[in-house]
N, C-alpha and C. Protein backbone atom coordinates (compact mmCIF):
# COMPACT_ATOMS: atom_id res chain seq x y z
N UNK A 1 -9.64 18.44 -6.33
CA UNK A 1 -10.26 19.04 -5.15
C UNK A 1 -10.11 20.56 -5.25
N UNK A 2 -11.19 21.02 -4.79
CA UNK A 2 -11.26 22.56 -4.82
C UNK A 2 -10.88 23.57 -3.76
N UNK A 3 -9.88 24.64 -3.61
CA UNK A 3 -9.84 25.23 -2.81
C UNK A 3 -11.00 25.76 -1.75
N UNK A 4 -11.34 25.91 -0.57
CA UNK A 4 -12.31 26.32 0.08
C UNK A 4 -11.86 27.58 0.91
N UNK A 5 -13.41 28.35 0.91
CA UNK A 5 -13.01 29.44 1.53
C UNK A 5 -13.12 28.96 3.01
N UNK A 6 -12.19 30.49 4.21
CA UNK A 6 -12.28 29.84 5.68
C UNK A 6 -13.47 31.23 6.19
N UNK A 7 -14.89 31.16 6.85
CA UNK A 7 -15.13 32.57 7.39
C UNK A 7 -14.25 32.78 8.67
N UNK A 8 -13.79 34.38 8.82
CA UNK A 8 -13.16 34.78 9.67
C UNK A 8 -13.96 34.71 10.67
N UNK A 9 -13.17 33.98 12.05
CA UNK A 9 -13.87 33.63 12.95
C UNK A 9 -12.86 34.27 14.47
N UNK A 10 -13.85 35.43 15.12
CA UNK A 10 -13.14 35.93 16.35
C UNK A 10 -13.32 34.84 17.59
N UNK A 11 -12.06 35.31 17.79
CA UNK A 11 -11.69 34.56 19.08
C UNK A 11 -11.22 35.69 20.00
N UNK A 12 -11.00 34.92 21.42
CA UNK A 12 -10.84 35.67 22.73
C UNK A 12 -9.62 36.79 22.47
N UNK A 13 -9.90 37.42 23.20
CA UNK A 13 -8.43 38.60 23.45
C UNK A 13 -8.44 39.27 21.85
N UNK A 14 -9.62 39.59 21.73
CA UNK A 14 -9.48 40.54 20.35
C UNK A 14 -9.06 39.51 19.03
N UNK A 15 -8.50 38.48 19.32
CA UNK A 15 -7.84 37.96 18.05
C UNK A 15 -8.85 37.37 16.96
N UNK A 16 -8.61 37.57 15.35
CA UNK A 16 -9.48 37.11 14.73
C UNK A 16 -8.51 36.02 13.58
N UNK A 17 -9.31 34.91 13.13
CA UNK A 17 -8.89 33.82 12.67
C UNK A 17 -9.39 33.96 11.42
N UNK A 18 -8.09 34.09 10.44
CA UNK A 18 -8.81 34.13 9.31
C UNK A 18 -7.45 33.08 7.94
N UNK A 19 -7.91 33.32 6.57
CA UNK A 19 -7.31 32.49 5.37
C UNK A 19 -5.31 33.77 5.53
N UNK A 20 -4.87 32.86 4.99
CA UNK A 20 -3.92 34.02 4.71
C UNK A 20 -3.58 34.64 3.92
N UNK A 21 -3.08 35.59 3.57
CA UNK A 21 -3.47 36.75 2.34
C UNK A 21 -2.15 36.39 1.72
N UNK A 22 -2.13 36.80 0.74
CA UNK A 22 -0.98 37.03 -0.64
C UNK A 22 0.05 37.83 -0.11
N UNK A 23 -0.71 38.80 0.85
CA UNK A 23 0.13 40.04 1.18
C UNK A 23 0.58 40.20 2.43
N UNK A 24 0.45 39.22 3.50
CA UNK A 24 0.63 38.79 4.45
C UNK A 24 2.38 38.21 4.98
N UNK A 25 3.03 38.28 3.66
CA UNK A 25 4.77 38.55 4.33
C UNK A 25 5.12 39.13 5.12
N UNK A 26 5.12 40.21 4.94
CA UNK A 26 6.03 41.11 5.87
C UNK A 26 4.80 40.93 7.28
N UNK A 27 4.03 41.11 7.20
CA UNK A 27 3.48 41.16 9.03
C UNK A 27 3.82 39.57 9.34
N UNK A 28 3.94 38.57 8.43
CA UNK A 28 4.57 37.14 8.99
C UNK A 28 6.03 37.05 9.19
N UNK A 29 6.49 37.55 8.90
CA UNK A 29 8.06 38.25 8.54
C UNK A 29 8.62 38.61 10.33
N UNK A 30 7.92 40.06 10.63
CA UNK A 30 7.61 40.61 11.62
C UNK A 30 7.31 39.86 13.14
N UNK A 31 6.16 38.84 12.75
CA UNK A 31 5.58 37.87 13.42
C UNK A 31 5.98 36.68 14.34
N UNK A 32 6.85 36.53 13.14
CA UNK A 32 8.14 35.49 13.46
C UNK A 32 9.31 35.81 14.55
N UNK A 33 10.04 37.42 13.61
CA UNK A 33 10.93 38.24 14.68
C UNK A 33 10.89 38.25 15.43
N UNK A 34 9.96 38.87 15.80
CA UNK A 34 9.09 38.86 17.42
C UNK A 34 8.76 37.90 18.07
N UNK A 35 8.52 36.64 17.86
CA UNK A 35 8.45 35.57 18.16
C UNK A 35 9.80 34.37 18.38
N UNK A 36 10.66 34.78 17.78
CA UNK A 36 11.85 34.38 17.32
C UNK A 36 12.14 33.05 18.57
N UNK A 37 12.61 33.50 19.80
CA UNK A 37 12.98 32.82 21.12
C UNK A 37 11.77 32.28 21.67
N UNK A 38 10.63 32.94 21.30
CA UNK A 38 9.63 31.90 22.05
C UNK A 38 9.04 30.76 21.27
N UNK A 39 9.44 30.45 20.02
CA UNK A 39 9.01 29.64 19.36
C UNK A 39 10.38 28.90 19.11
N UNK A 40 11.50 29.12 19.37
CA UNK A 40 12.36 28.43 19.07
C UNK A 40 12.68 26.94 19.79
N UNK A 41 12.31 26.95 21.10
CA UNK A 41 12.00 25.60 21.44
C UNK A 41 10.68 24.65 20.76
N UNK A 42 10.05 24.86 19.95
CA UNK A 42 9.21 24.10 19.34
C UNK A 42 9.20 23.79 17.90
N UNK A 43 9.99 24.59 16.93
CA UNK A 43 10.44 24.77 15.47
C UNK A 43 11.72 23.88 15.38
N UNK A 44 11.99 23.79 13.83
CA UNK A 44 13.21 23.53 13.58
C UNK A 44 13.91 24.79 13.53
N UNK A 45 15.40 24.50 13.64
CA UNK A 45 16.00 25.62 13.39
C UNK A 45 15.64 26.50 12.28
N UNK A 46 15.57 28.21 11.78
CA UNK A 46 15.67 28.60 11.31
C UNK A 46 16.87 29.10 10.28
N UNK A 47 17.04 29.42 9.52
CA UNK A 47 17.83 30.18 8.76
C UNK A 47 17.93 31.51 8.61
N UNK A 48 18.58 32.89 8.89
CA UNK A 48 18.22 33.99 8.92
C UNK A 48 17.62 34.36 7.90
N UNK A 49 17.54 33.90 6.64
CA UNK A 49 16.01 34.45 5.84
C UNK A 49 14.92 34.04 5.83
N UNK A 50 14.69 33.05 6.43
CA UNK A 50 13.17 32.90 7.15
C UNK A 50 12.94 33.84 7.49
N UNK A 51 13.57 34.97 8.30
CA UNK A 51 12.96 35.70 9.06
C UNK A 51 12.66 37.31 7.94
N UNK A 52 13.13 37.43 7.10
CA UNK A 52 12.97 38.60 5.89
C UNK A 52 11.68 38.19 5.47
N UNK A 53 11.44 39.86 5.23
CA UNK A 53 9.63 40.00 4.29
C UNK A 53 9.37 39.19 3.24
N UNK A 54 10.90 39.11 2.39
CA UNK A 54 10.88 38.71 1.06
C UNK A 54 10.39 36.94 1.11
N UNK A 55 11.28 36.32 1.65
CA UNK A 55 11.41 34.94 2.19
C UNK A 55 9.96 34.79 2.45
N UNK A 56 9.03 35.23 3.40
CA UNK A 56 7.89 34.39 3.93
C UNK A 56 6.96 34.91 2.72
N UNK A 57 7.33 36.19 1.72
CA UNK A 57 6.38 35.98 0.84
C UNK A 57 6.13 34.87 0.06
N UNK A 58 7.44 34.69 -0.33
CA UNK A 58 7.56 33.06 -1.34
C UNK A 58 7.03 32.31 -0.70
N UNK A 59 6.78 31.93 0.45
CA UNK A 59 6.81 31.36 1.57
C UNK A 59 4.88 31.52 1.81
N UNK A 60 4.54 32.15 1.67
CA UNK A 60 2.89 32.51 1.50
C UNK A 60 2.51 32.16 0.09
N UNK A 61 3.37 32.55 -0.95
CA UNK A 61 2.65 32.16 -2.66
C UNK A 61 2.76 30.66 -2.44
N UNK A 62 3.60 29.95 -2.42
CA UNK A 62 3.86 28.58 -2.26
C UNK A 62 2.48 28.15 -1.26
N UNK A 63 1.86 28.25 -0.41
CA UNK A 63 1.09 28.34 0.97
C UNK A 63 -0.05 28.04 0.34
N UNK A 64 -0.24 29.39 -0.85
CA UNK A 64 -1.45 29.95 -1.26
C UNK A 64 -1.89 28.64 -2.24
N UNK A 65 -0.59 28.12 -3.00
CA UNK A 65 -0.83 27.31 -4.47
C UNK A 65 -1.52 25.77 -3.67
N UNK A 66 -0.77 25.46 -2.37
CA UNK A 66 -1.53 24.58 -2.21
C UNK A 66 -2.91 24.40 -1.52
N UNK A 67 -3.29 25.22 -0.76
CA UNK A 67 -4.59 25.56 -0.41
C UNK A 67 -5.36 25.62 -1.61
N UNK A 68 -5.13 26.35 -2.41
CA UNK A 68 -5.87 26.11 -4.29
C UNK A 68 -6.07 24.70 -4.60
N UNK A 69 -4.64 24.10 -4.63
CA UNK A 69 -5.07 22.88 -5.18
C UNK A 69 -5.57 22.20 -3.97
N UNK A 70 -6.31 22.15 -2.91
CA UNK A 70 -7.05 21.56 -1.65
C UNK A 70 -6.16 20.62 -0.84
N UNK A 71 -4.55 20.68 -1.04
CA UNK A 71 -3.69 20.43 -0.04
C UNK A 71 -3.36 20.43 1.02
N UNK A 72 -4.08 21.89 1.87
CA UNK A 72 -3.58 22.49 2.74
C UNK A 72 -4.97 23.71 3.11
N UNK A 73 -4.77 24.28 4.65
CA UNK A 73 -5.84 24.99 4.52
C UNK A 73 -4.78 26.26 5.74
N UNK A 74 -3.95 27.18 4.85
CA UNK A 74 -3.50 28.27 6.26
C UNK A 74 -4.05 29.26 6.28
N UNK A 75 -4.11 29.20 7.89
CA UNK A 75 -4.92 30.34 8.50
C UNK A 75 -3.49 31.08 9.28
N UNK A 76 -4.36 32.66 9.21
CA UNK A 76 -3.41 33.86 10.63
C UNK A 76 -4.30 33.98 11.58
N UNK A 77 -3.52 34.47 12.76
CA UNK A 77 -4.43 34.80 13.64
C UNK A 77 -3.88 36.34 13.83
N UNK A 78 -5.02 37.24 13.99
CA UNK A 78 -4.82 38.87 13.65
C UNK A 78 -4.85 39.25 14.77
N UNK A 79 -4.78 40.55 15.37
CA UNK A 79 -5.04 41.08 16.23
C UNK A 79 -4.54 42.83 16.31
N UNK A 80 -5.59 43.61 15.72
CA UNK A 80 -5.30 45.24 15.70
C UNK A 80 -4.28 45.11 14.48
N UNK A 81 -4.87 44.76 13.02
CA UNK A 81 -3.69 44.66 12.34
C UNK A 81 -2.50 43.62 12.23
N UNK A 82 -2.13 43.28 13.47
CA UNK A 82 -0.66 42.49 13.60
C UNK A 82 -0.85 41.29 13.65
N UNK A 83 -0.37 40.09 13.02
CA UNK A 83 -0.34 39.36 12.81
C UNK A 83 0.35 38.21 14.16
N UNK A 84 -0.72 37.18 14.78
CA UNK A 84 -0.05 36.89 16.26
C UNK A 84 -0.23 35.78 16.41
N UNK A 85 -0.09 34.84 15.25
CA UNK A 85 -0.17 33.35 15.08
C UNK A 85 -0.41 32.70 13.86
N UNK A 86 -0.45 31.13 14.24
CA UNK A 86 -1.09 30.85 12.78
C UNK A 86 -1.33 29.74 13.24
N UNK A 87 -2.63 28.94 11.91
CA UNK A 87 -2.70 27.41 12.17
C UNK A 87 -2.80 26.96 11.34
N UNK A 88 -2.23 25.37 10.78
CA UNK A 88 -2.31 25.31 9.24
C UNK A 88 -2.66 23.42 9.61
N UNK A 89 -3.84 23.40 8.41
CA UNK A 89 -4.25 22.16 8.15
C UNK A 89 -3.25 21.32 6.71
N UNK A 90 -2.12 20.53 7.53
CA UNK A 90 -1.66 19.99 5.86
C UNK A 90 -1.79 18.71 5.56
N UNK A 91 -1.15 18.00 4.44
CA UNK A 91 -1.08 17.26 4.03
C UNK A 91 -2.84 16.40 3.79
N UNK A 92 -3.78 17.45 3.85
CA UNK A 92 -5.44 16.82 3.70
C UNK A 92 -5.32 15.72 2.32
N UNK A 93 -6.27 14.93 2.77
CA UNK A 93 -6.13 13.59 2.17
C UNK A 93 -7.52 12.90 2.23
N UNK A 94 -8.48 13.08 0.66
CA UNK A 94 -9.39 12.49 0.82
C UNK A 94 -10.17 10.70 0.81
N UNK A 95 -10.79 10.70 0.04
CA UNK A 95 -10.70 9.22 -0.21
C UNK A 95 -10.64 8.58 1.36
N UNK A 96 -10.60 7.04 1.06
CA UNK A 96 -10.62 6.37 2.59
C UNK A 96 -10.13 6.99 3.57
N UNK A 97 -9.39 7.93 3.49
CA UNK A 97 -8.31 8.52 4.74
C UNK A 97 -9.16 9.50 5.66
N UNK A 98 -9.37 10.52 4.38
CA UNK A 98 -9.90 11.60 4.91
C UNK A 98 -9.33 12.08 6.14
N UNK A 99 -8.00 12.47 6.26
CA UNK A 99 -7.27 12.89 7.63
C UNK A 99 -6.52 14.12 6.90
N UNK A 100 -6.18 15.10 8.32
CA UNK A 100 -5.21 15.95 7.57
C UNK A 100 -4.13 15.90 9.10
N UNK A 101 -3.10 17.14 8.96
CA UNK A 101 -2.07 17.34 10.52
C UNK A 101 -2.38 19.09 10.79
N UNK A 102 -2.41 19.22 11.82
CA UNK A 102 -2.86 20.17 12.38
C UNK A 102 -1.27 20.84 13.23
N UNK A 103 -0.86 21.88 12.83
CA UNK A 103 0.51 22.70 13.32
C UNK A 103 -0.35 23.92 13.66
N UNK A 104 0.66 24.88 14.99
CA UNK A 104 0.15 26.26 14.76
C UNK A 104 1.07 26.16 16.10
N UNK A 105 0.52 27.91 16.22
CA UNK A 105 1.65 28.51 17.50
C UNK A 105 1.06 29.58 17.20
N UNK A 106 1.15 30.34 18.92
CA UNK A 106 0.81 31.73 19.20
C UNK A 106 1.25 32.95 19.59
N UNK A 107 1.31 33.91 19.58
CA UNK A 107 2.29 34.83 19.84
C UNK A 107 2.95 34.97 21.58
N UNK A 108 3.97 34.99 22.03
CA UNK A 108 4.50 35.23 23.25
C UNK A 108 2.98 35.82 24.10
N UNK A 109 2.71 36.77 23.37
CA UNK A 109 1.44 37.96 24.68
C UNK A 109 0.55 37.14 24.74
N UNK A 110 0.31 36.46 24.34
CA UNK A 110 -1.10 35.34 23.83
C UNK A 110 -1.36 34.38 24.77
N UNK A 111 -0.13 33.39 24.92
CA UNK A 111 -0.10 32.52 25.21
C UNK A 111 -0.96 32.31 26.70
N UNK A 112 -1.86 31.12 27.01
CA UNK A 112 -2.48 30.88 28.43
C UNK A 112 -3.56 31.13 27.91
N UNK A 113 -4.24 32.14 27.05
CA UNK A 113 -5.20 33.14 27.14
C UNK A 113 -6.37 32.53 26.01
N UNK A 114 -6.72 31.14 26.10
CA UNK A 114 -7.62 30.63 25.62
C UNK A 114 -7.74 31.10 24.04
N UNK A 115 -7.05 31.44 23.27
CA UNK A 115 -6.74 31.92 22.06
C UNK A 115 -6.78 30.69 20.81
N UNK A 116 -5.59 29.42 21.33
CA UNK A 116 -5.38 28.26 20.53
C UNK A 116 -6.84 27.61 20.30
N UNK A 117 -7.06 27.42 22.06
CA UNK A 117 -7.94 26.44 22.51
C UNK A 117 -9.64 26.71 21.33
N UNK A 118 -9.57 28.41 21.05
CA UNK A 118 -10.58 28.34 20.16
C UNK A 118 -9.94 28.37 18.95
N UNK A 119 -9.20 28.66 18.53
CA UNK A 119 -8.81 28.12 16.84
C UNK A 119 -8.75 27.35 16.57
N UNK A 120 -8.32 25.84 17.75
CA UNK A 120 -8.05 24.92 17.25
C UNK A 120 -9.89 24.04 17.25
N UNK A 121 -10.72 25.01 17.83
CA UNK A 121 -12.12 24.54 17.69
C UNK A 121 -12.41 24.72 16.57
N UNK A 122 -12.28 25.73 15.78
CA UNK A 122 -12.66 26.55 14.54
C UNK A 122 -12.24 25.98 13.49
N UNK A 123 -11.20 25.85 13.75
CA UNK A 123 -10.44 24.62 12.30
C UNK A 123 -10.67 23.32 12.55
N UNK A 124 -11.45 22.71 13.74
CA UNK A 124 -11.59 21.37 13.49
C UNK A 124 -12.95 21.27 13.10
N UNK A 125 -13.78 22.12 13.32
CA UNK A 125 -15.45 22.40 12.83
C UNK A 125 -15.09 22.69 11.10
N UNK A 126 -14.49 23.51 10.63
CA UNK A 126 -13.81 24.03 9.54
C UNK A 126 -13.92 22.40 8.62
N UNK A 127 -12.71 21.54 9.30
CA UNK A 127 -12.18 20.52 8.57
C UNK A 127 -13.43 19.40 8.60
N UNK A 128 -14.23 19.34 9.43
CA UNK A 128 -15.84 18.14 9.35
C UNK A 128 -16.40 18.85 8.53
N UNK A 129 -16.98 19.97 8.55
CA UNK A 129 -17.99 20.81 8.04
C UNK A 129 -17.96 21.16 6.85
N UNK A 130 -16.73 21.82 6.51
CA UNK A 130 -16.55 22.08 4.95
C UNK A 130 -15.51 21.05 4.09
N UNK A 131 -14.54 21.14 5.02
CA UNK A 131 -13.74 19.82 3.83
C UNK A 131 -14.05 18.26 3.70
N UNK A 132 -15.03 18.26 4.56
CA UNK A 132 -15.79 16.32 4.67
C UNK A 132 -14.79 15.89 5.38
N UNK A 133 -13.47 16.24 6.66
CA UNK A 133 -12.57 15.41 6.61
C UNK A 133 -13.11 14.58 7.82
N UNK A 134 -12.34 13.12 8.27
CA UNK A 134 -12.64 12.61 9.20
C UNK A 134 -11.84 12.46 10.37
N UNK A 135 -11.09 12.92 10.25
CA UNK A 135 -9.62 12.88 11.48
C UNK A 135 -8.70 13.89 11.22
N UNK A 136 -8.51 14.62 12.44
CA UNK A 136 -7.13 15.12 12.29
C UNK A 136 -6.56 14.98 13.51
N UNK A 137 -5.19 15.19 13.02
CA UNK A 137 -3.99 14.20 13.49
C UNK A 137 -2.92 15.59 14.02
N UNK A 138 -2.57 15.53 15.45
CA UNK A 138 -1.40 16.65 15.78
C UNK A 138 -0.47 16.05 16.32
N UNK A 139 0.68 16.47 16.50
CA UNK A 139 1.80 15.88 16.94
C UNK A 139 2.02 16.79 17.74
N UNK A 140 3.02 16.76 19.16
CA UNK A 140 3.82 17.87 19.96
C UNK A 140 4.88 16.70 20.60
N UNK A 141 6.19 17.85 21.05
CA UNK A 141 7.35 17.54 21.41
C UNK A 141 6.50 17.23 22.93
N UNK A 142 7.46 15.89 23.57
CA UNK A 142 6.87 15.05 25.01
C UNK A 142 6.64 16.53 26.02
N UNK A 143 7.21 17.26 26.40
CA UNK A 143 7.40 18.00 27.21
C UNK A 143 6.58 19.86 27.06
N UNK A 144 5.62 19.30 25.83
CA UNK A 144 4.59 20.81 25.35
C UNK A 144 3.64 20.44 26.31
N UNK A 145 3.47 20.77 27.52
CA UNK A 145 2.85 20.49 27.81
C UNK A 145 1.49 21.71 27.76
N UNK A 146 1.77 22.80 27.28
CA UNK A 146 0.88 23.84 26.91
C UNK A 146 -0.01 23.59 25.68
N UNK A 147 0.89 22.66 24.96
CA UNK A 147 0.15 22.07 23.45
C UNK A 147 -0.60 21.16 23.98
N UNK A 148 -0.31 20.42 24.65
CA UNK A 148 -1.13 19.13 25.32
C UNK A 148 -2.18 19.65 25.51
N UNK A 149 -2.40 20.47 26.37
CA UNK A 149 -3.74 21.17 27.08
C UNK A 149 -4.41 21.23 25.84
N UNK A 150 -3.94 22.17 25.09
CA UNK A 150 -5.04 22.25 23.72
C UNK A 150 -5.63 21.25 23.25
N UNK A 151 -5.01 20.52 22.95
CA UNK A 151 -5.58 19.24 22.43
C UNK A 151 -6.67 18.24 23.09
N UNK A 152 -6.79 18.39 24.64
CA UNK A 152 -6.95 17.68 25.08
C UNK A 152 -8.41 18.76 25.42
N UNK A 153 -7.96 19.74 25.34
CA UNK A 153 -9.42 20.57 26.08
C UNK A 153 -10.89 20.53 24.65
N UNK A 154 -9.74 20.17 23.24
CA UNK A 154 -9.94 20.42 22.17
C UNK A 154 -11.14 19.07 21.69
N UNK A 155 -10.73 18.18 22.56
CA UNK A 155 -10.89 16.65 22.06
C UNK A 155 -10.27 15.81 21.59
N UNK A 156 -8.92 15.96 21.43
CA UNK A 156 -8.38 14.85 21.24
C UNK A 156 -8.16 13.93 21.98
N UNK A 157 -7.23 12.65 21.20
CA UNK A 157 -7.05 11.99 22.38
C UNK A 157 -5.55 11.20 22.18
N UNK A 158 -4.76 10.93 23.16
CA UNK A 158 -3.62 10.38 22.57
C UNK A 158 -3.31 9.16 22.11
N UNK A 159 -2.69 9.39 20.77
CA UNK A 159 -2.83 7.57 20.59
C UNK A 159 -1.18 6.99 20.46
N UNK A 160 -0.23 7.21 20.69
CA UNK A 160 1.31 7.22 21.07
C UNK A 160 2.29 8.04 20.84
N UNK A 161 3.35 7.45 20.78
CA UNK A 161 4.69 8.10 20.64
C UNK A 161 5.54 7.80 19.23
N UNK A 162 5.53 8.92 18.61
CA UNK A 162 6.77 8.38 18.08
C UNK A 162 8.40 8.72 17.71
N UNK A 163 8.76 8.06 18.55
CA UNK A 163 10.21 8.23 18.57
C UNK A 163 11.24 8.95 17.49
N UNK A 164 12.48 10.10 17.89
CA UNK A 164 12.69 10.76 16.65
C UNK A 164 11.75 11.37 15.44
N UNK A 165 10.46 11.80 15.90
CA UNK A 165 9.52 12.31 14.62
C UNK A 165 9.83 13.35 13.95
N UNK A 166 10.52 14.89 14.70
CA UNK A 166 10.75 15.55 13.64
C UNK A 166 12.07 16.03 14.37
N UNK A 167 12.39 16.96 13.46
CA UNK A 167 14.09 17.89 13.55
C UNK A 167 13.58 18.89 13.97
N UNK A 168 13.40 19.34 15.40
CA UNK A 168 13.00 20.21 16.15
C UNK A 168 14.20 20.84 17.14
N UNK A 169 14.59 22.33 17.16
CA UNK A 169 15.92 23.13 18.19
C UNK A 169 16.70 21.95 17.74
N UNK A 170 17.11 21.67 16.27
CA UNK A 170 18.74 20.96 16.01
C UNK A 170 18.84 19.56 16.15
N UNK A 171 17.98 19.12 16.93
CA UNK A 171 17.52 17.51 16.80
C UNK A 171 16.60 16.39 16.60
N UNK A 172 16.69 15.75 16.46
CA UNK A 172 15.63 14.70 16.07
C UNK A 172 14.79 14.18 17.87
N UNK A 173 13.65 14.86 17.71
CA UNK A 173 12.89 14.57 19.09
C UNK A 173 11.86 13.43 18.77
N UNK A 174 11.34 13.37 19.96
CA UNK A 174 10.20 11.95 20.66
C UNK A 174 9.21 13.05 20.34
N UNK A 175 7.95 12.86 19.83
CA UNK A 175 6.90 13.51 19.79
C UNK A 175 5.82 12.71 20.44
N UNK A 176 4.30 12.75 20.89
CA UNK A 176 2.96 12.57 21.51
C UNK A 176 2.49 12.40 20.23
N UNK A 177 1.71 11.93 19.97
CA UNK A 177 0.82 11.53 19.04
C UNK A 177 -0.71 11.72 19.30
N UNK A 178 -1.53 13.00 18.82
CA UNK A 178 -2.72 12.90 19.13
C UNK A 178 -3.80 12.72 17.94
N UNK A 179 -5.22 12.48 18.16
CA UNK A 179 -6.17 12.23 16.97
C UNK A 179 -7.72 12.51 17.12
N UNK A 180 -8.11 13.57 16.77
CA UNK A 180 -9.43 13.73 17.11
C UNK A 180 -10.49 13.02 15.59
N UNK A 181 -11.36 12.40 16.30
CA UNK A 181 -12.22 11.79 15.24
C UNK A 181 -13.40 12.56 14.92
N UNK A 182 -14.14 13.71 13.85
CA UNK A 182 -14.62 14.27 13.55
C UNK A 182 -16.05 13.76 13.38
N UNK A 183 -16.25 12.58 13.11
CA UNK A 183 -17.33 12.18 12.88
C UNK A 183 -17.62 10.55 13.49
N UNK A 184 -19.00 10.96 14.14
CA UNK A 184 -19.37 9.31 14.68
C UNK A 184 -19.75 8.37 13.61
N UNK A 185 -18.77 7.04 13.64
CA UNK A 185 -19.40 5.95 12.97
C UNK A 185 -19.05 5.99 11.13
């Protein structure tokens, strides 16, 4: 499978949605910092070099190799230069499946401000349109209820729970289970 390009696509509040660059460490680096406490209820714990330039570069080449090999599809979300989110299509899977998982998060200033609600339009048009896929699949901790909204304003729809799903703030949480179907029939 072949890497695909993403067109940069603006969204509300100035922000623009685009592939992520090679060179894109340090403003993800930055991104994070700044983000640090408001994303920490939804991440696993970090390690303090997650948060260094150096770290998220490796951290972007690694990113980059699988988007090449059609693994994965990450996007930033920009705004005046600065880097104020991201959304990443992984684990894509063609053949009968044709599904991928849909992660992302937005910057503290962002948040409310209809920002997700269109990226997460953009990458699901993205994933029917150019990668042929037929489902994608998001997960959120029971109590996102800000993620919920997205999803739901987005088209998804919920299809359960599953108990202990990931290592999220130090423990093993209950996640929602959602699934938007890309194509009729």
């Amino acid at each position: 499978m072949h890497a695909t390009t993403f067109r940069p696509t603006a969204l509300p509040a100035g922000v623009t949605l685009r592939l992520l660059h090679p060179d894109d460490g340090p403003a993800l680096a930055a991104a994070y910092t700044r983000n640090r406490e408001h994303l920490a209820p939804w991440e696993p714990v970090r390690p303090p070099e997650f948060f260094d330039a150096g770290r998220q570069a490796e951290l972007v080449a690694t990113e980059l190799r699988s988007h090449e090999d059609g693994r994965s599809t990450s996007l930033v979300l920009e705004r005046a230069g600065e880097l104020v989110g991201r959304v990443n299509l992984s684990d894509i899977v063609h053949g009968a499946f044709c599904s991928t998982h849909l992660g992302y998060w937005v910057d503290a200033s962002l948040a409310g401000r209809g920002v997700m609600t269109a990226a997460v339009e953009a990458v699901c048009a993205h994933a029917r349109d150019v990668l042929g896929l037929h489902r994608v699949q998001a997960a959120t901790l029971l109590h996102n209820a800000a993620s919920q909204t997205v999803l739901a304003r987005t088209g998804f729809e919920r299809i359960g729970t599953a108990p202990s799903y990931l290592r999220i703030a130090g423990r093993w949480q209950d996640h929602v289970l959602f699934q938007r179907i890309l194509h009729d029939g």
